[in-house]
PDB file of N, CA and C in Angstrom:
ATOM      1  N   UNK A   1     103.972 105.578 106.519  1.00  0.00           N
ATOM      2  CA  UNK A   1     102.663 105.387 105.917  1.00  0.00           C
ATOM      3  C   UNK A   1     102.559 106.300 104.697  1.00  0.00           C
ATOM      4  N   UNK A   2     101.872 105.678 103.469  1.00  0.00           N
ATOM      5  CA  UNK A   2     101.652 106.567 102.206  1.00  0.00           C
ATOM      6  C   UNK A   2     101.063 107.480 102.643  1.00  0.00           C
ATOM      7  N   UNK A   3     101.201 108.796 101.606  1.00  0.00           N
ATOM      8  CA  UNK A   3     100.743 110.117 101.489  1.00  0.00           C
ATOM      9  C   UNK A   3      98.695 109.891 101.623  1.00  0.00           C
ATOM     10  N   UNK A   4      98.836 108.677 100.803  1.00  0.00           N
ATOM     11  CA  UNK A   4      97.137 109.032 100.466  1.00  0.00           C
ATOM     12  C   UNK A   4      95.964 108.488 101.697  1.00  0.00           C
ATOM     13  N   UNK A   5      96.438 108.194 102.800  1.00  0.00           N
ATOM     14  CA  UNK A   5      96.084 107.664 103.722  1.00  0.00           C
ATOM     15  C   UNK A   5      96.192 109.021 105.078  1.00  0.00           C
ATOM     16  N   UNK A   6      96.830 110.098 104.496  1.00  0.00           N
ATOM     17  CA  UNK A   6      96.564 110.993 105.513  1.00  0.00           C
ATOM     18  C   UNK A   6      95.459 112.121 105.699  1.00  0.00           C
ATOM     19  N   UNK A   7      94.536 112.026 104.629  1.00  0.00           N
ATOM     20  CA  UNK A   7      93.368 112.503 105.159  1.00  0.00           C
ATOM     21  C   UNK A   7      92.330 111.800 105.589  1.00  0.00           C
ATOM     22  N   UNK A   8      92.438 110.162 105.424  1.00  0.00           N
ATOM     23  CA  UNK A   8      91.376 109.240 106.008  1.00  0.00           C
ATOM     24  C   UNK A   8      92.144 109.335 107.679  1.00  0.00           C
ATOM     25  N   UNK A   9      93.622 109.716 107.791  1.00  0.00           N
ATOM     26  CA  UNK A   9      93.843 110.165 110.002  1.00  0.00           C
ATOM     27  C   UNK A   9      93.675 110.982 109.978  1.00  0.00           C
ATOM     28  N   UNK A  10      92.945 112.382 109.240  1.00  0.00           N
ATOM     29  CA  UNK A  10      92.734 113.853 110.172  1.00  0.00           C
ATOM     30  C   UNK A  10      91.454 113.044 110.324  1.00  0.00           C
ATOM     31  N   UNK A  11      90.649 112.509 110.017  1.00  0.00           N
ATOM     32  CA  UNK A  11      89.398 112.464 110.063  1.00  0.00           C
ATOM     33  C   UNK A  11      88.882 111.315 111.421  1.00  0.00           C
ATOM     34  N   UNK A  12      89.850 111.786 112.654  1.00  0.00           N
ATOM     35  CA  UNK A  12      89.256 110.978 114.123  1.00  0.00           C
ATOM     36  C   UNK A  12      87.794 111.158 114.581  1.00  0.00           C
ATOM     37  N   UNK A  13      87.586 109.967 115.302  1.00  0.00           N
ATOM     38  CA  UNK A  13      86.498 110.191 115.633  1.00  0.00           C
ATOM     39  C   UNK A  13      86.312 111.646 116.911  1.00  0.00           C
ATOM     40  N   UNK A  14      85.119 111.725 116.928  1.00  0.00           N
ATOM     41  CA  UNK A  14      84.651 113.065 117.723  1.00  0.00           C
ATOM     42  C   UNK A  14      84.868 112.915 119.266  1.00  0.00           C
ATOM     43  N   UNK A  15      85.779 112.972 120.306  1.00  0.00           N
ATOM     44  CA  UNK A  15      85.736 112.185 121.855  1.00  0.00           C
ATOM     45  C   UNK A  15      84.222 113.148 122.346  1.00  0.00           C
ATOM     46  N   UNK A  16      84.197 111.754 123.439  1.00  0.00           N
ATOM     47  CA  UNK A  16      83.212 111.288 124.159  1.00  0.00           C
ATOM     48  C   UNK A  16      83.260 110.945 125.365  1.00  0.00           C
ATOM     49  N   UNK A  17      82.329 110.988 126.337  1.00  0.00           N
ATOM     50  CA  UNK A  17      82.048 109.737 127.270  1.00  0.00           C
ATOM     51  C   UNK A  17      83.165 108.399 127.301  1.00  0.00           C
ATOM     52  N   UNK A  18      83.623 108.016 128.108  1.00  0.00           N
ATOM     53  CA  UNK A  18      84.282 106.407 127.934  1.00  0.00           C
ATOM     54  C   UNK A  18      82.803 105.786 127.582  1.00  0.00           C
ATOM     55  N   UNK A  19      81.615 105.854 128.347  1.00  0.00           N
ATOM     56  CA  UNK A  19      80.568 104.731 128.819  1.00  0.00           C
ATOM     57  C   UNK A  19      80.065 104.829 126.684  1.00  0.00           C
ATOM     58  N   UNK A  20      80.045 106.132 126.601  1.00  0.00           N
ATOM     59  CA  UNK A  20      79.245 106.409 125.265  1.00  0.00           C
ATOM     60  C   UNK A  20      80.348 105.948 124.079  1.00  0.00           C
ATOM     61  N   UNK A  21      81.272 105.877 124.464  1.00  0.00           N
ATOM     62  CA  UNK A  21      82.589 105.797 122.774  1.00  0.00           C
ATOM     63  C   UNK A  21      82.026 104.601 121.883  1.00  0.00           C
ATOM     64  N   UNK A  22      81.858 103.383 122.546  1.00  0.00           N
ATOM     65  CA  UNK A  22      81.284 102.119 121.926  1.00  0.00           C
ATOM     66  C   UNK A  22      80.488 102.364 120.921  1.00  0.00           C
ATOM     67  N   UNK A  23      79.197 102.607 122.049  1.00  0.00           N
ATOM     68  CA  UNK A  23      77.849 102.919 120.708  1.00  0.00           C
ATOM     69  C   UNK A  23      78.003 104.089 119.965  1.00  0.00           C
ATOM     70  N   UNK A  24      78.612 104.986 119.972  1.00  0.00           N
ATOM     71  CA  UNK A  24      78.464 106.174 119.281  1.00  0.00           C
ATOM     72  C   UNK A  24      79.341 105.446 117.946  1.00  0.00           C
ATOM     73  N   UNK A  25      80.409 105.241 118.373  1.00  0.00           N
ATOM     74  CA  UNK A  25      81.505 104.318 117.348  1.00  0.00           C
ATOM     75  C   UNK A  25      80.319 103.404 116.023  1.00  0.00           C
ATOM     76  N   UNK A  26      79.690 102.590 116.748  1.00  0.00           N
ATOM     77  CA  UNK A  26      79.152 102.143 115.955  1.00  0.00           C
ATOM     78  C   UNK A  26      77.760 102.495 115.417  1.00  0.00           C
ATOM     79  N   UNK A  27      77.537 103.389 116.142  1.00  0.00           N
ATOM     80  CA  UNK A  27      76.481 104.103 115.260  1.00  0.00           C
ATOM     81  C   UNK A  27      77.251 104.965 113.957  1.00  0.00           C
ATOM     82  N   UNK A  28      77.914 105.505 114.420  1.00  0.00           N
ATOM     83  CA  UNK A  28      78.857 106.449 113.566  1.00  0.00           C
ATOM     84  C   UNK A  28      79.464 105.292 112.026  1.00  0.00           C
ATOM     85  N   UNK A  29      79.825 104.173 112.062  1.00  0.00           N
ATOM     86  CA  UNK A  29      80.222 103.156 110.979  1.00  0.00           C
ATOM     87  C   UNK A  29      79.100 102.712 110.765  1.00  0.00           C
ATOM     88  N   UNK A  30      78.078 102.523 111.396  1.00  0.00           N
ATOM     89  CA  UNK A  30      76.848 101.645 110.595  1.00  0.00           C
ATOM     90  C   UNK A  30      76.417 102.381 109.867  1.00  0.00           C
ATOM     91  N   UNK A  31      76.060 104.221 109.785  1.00  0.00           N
ATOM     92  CA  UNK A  31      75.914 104.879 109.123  1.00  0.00           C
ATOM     93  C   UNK A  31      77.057 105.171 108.055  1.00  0.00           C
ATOM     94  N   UNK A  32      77.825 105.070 108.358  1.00  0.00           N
ATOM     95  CA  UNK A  32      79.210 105.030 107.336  1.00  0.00           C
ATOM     96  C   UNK A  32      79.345 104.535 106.307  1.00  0.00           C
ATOM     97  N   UNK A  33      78.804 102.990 106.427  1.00  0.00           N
ATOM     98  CA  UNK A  33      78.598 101.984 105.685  1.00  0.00           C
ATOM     99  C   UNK A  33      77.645 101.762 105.276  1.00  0.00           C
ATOM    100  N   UNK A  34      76.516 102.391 105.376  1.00  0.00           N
ATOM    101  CA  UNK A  34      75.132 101.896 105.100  1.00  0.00           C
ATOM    102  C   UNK A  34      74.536 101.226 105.984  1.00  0.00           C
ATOM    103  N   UNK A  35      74.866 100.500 106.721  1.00  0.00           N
ATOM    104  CA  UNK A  35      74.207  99.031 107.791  1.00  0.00           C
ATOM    105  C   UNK A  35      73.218  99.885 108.956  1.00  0.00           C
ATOM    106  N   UNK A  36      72.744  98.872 109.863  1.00  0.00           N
ATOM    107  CA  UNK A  36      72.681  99.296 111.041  1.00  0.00           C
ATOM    108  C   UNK A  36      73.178  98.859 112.283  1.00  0.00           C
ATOM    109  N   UNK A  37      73.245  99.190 113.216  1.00  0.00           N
ATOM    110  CA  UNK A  37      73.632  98.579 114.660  1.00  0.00           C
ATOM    111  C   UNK A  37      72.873  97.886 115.546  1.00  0.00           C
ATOM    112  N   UNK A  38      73.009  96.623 115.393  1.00  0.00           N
ATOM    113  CA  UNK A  38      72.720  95.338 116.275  1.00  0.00           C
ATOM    114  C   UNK A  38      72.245  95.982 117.956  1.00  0.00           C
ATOM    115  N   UNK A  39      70.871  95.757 118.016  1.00  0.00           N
ATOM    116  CA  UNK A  39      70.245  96.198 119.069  1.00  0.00           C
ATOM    117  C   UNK A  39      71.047  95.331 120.327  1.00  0.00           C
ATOM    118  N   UNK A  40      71.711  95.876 121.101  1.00  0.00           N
ATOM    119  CA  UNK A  40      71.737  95.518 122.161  1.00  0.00           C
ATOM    120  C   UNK A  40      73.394  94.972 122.207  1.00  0.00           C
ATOM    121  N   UNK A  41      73.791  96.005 120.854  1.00  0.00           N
ATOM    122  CA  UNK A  41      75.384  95.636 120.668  1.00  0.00           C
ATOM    123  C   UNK A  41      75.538  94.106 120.547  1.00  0.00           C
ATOM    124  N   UNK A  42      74.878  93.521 119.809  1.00  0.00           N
ATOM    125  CA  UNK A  42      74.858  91.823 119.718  1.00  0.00           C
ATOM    126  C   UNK A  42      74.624  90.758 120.375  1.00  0.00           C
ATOM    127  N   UNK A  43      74.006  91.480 122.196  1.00  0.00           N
ATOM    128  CA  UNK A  43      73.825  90.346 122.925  1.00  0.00           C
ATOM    129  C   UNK A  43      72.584  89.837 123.301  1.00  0.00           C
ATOM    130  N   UNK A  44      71.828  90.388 121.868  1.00  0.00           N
ATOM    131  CA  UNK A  44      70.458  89.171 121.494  1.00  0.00           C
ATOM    132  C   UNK A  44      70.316  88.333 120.874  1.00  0.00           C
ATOM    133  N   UNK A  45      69.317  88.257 119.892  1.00  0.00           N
ATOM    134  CA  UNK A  45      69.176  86.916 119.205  1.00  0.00           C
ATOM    135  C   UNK A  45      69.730  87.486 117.758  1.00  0.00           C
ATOM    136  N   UNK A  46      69.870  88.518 117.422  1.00  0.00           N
ATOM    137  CA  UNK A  46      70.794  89.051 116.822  1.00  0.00           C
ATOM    138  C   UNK A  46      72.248  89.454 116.946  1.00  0.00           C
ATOM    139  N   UNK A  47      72.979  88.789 116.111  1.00  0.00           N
ATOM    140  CA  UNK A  47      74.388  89.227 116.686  1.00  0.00           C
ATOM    141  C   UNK A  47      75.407  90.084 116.010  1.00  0.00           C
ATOM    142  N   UNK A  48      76.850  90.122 116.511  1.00  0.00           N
ATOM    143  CA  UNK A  48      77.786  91.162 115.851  1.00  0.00           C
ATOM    144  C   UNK A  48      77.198  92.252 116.382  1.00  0.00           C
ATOM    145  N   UNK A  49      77.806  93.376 116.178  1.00  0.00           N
ATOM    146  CA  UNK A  49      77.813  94.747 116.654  1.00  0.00           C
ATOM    147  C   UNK A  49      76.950  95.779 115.356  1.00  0.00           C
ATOM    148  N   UNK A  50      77.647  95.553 114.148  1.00  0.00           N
ATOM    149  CA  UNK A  50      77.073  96.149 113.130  1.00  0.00           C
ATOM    150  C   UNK A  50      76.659  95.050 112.250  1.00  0.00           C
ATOM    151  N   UNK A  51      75.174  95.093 111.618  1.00  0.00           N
ATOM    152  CA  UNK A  51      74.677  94.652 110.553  1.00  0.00           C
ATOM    153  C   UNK A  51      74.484  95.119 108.926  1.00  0.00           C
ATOM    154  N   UNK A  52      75.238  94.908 107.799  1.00  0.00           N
ATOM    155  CA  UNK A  52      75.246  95.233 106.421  1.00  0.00           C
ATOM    156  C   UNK A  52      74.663  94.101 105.655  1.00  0.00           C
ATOM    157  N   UNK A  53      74.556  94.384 104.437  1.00  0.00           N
ATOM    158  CA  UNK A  53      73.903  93.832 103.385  1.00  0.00           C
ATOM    159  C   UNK A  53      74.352  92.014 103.684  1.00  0.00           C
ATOM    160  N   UNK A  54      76.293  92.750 103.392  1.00  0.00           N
ATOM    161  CA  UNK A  54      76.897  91.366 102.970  1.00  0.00           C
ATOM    162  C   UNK A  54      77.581  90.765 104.366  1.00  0.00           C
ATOM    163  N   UNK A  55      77.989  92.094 105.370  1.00  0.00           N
ATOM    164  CA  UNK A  55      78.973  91.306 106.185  1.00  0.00           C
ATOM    165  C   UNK A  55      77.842  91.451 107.462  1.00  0.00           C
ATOM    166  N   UNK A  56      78.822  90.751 108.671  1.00  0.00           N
ATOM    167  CA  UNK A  56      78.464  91.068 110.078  1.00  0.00           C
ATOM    168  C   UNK A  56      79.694  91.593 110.704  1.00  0.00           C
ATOM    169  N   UNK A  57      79.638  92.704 111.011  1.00  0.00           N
ATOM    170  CA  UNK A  57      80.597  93.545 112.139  1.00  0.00           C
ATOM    171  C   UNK A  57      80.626  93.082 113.572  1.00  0.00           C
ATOM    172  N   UNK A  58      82.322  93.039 113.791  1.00  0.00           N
ATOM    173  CA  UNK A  58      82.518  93.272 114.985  1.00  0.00           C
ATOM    174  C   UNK A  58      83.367  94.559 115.565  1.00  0.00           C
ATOM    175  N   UNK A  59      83.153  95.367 116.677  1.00  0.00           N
ATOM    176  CA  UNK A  59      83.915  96.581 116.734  1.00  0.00           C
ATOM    177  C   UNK A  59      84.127  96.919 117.737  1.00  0.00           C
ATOM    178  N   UNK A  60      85.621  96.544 118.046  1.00  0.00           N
ATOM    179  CA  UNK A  60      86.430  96.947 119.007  1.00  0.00           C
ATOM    180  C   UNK A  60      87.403  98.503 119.178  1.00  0.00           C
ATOM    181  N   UNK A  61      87.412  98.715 120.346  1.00  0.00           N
ATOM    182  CA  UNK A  61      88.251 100.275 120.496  1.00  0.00           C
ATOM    183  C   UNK A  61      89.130 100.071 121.432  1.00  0.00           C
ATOM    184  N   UNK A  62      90.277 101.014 121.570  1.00  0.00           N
ATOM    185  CA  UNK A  62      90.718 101.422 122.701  1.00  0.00           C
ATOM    186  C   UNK A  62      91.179 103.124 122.694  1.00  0.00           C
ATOM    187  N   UNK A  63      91.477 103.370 123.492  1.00  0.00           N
ATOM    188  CA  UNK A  63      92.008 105.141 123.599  1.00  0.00           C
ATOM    189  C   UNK A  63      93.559 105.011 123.536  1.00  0.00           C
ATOM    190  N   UNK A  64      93.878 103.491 123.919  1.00  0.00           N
ATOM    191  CA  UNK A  64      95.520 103.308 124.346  1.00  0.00           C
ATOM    192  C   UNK A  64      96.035 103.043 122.911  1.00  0.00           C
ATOM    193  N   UNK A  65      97.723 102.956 122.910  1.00  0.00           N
ATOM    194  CA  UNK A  65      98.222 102.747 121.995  1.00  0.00           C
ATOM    195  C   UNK A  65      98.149 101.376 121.493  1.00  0.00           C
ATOM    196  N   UNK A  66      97.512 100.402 122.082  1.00  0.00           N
ATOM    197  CA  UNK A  66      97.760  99.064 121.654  1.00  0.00           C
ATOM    198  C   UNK A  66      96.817  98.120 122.260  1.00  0.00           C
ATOM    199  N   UNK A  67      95.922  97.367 121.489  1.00  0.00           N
ATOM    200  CA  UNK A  67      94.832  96.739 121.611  1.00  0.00           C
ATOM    201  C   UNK A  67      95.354  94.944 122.049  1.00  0.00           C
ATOM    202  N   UNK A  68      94.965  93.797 122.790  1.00  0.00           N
ATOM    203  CA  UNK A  68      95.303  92.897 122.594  1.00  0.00           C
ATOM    204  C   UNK A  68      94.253  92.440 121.722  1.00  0.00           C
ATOM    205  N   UNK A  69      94.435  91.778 120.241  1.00  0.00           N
ATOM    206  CA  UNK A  69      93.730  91.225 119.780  1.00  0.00           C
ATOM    207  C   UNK A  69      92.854  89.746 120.218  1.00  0.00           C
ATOM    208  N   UNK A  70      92.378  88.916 120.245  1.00  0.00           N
ATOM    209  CA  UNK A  70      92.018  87.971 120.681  1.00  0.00           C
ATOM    210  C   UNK A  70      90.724  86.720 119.718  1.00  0.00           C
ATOM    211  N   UNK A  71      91.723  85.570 119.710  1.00  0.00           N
ATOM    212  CA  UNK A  71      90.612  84.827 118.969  1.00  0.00           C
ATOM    213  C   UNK A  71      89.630  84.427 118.973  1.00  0.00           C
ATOM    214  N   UNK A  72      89.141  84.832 120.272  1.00  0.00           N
ATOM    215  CA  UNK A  72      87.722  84.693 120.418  1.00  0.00           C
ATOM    216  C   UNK A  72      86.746  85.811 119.782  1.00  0.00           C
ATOM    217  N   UNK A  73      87.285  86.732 119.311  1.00  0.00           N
ATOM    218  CA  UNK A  73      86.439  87.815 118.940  1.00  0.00           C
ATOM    219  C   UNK A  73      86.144  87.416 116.928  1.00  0.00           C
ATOM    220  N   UNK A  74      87.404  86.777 116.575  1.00  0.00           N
ATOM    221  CA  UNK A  74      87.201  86.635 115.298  1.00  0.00           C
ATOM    222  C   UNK A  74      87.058  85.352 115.256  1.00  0.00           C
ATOM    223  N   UNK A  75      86.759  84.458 116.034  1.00  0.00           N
ATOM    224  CA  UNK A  75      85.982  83.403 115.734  1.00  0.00           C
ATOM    225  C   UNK A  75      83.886  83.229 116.063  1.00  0.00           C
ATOM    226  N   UNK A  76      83.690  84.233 117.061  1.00  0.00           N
ATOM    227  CA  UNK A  76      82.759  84.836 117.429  1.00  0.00           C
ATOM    228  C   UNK A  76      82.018  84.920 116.302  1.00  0.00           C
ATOM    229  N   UNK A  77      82.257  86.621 115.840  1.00  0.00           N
ATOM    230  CA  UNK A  77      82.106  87.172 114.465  1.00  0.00           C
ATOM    231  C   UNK A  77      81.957  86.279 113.065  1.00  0.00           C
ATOM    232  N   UNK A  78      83.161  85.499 112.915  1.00  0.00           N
ATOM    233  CA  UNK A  78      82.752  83.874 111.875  1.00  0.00           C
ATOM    234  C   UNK A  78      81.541  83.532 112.204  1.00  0.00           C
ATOM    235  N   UNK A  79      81.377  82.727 113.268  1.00  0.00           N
ATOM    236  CA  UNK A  79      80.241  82.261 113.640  1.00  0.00           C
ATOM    237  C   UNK A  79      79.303  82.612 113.376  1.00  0.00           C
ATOM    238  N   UNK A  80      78.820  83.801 113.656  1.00  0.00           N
ATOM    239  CA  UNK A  80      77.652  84.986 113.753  1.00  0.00           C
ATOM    240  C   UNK A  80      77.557  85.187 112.382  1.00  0.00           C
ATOM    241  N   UNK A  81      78.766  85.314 111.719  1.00  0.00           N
ATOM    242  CA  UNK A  81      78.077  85.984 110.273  1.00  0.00           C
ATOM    243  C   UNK A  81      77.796  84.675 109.077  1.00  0.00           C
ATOM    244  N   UNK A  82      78.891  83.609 109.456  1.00  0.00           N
ATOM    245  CA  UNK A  82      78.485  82.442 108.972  1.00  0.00           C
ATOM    246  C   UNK A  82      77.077  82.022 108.792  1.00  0.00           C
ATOM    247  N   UNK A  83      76.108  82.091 109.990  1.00  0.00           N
ATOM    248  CA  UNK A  83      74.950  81.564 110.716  1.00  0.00           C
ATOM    249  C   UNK A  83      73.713  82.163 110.036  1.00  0.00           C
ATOM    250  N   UNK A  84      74.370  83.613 108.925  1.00  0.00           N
ATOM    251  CA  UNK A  84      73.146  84.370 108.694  1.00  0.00           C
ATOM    252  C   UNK A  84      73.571  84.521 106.871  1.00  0.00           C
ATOM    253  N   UNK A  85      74.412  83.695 106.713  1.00  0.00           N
ATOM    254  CA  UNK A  85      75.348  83.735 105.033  1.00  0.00           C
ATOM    255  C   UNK A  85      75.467  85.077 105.084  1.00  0.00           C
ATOM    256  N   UNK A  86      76.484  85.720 105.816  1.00  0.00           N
ATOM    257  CA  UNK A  86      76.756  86.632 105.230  1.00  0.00           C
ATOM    258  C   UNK A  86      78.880  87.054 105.864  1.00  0.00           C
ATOM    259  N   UNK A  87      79.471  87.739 105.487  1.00  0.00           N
ATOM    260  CA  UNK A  87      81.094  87.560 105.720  1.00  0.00           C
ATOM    261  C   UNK A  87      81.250  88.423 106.858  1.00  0.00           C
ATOM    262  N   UNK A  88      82.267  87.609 107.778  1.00  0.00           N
ATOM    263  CA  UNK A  88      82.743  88.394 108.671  1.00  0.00           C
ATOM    264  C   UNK A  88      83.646  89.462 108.696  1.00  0.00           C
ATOM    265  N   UNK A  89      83.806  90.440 109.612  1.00  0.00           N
ATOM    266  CA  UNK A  89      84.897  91.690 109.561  1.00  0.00           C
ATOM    267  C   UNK A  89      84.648  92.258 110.714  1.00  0.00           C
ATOM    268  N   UNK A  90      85.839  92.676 111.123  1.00  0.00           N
ATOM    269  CA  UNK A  90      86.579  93.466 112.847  1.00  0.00           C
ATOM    270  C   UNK A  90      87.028  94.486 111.994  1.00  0.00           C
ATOM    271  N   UNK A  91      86.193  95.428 113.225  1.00  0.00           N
ATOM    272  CA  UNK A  91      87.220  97.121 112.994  1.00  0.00           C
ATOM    273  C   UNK A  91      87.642  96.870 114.303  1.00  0.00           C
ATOM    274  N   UNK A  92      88.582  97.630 114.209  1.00  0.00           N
ATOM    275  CA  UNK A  92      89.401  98.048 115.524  1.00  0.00           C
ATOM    276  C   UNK A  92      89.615  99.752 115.487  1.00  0.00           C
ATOM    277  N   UNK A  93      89.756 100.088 116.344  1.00  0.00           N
ATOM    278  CA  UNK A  93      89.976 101.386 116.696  1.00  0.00           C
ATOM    279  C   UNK A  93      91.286 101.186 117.508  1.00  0.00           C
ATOM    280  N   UNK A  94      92.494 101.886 117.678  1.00  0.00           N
ATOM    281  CA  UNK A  94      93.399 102.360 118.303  1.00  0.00           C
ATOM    282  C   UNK A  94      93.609 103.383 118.352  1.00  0.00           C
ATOM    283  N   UNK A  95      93.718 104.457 119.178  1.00  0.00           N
ATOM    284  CA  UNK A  95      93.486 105.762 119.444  1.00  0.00           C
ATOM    285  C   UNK A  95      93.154 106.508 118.611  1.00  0.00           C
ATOM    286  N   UNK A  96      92.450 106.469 118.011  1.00  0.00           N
ATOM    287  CA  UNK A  96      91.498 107.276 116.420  1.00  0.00           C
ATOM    288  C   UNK A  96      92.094 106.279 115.492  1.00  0.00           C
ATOM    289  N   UNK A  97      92.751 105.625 115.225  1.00  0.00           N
ATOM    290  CA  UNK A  97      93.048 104.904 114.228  1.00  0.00           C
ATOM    291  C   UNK A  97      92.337 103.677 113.619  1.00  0.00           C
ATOM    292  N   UNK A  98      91.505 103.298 112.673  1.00  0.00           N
ATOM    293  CA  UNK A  98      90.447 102.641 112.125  1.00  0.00           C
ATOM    294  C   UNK A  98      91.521 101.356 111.180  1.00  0.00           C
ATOM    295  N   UNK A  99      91.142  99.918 111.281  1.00  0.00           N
ATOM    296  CA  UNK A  99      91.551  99.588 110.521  1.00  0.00           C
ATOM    297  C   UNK A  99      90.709  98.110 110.492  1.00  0.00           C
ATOM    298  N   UNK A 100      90.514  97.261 109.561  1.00  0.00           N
ATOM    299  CA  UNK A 100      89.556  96.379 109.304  1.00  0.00           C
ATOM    300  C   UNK A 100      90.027  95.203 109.075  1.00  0.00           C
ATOM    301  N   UNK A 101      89.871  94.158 109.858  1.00  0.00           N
ATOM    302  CA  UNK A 101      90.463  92.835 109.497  1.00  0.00           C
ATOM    303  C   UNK A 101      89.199  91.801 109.172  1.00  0.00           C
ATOM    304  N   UNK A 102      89.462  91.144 108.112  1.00  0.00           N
ATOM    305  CA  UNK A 102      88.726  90.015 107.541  1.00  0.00           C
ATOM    306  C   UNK A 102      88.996  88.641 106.736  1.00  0.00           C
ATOM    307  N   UNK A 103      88.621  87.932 106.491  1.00  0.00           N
ATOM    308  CA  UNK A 103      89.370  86.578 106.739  1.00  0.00           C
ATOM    309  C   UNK A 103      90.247  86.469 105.740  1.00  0.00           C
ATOM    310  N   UNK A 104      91.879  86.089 105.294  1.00  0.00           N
ATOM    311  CA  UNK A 104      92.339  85.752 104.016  1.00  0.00           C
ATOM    312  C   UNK A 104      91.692  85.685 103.100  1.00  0.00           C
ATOM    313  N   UNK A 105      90.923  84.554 102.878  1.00  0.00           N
ATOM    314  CA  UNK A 105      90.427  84.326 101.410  1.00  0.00           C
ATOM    315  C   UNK A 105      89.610  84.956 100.924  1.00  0.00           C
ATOM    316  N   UNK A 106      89.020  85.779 101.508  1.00  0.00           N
ATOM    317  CA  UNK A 106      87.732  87.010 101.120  1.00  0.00           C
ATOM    318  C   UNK A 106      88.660  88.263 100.534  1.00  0.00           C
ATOM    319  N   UNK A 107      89.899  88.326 101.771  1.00  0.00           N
ATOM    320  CA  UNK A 107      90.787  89.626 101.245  1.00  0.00           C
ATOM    321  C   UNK A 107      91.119  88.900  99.919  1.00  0.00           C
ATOM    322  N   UNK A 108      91.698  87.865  99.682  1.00  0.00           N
ATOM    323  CA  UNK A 108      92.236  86.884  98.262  1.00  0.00           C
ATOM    324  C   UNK A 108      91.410  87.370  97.297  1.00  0.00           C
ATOM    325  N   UNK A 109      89.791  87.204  97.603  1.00  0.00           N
ATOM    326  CA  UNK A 109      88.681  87.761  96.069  1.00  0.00           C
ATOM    327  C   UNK A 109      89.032  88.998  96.267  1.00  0.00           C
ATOM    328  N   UNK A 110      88.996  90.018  96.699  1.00  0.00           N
ATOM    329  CA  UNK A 110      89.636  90.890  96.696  1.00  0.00           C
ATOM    330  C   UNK A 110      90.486  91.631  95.833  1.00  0.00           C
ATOM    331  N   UNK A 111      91.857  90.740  95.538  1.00  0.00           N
ATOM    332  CA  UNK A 111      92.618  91.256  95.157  1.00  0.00           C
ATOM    333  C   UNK A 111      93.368  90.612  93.536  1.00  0.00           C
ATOM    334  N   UNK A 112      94.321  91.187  92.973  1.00  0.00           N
ATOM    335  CA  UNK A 112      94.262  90.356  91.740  1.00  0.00           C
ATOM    336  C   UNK A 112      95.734  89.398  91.705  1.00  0.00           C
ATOM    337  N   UNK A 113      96.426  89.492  93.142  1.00  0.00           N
ATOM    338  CA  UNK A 113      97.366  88.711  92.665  1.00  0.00           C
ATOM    339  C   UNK A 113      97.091  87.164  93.521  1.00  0.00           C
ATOM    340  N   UNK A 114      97.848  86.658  93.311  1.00  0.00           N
ATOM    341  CA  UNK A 114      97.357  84.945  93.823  1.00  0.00           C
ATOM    342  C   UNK A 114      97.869  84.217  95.123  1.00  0.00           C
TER     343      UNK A 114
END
């Protein structure tokens, strides 16, 4: 891994509670980002985990070395953020490790090659 990516890993999250890691997690990125956190972690009439301007968050963790990803979570998240015009995105957590997945063609505007 590049040099310039090693002070965004000293910077783990703070441990916790197992019951508390979730919400603290996403309290901790909704403030991060500006947004806020979806009352009830998304299982109201509001959904996704974190709410921002443009996207809808979904945010998964584990403590272990290796997460199974699953398509129900990023088709979920589509859905949800589709439903309110605004773009979907998954953080994941792997043992302090933060990393953000969001759909091709959004990463595509993104970037400048084709």
């Amino acid at each position: 891994m590049s040099r310039r990516w090693d002070k965004a890993l000293e910077e783990k999250p703070i441990p916790v509670a197992n019951k508390q890691k979730p919400a603290k997690q996403e309290k901790r990125l909704a403030k991060e980002f500006g947004g806020r956190v979806t009352a009830g972690s998304g299982s109201g009439r509001n959904k996704g985990d974190i709410d921002l301007d443009s996207f809808k968050i979904e945010v998964k963790r584990t403590d272990n070395q290796s997460i199974s990803l699953k398509k129900e979570w990023l088709s979920k998240i589509d859905e949800e953020a589709f439903s309110v015009g605004k773009y979907p995105a998954l953080i994941l957590e792997i043992d302090g490790l933060e990393w953000v997945a969001i759909p091709k063609p959004l990463f595509k505007s993104f970037t400048t090659f084709a």
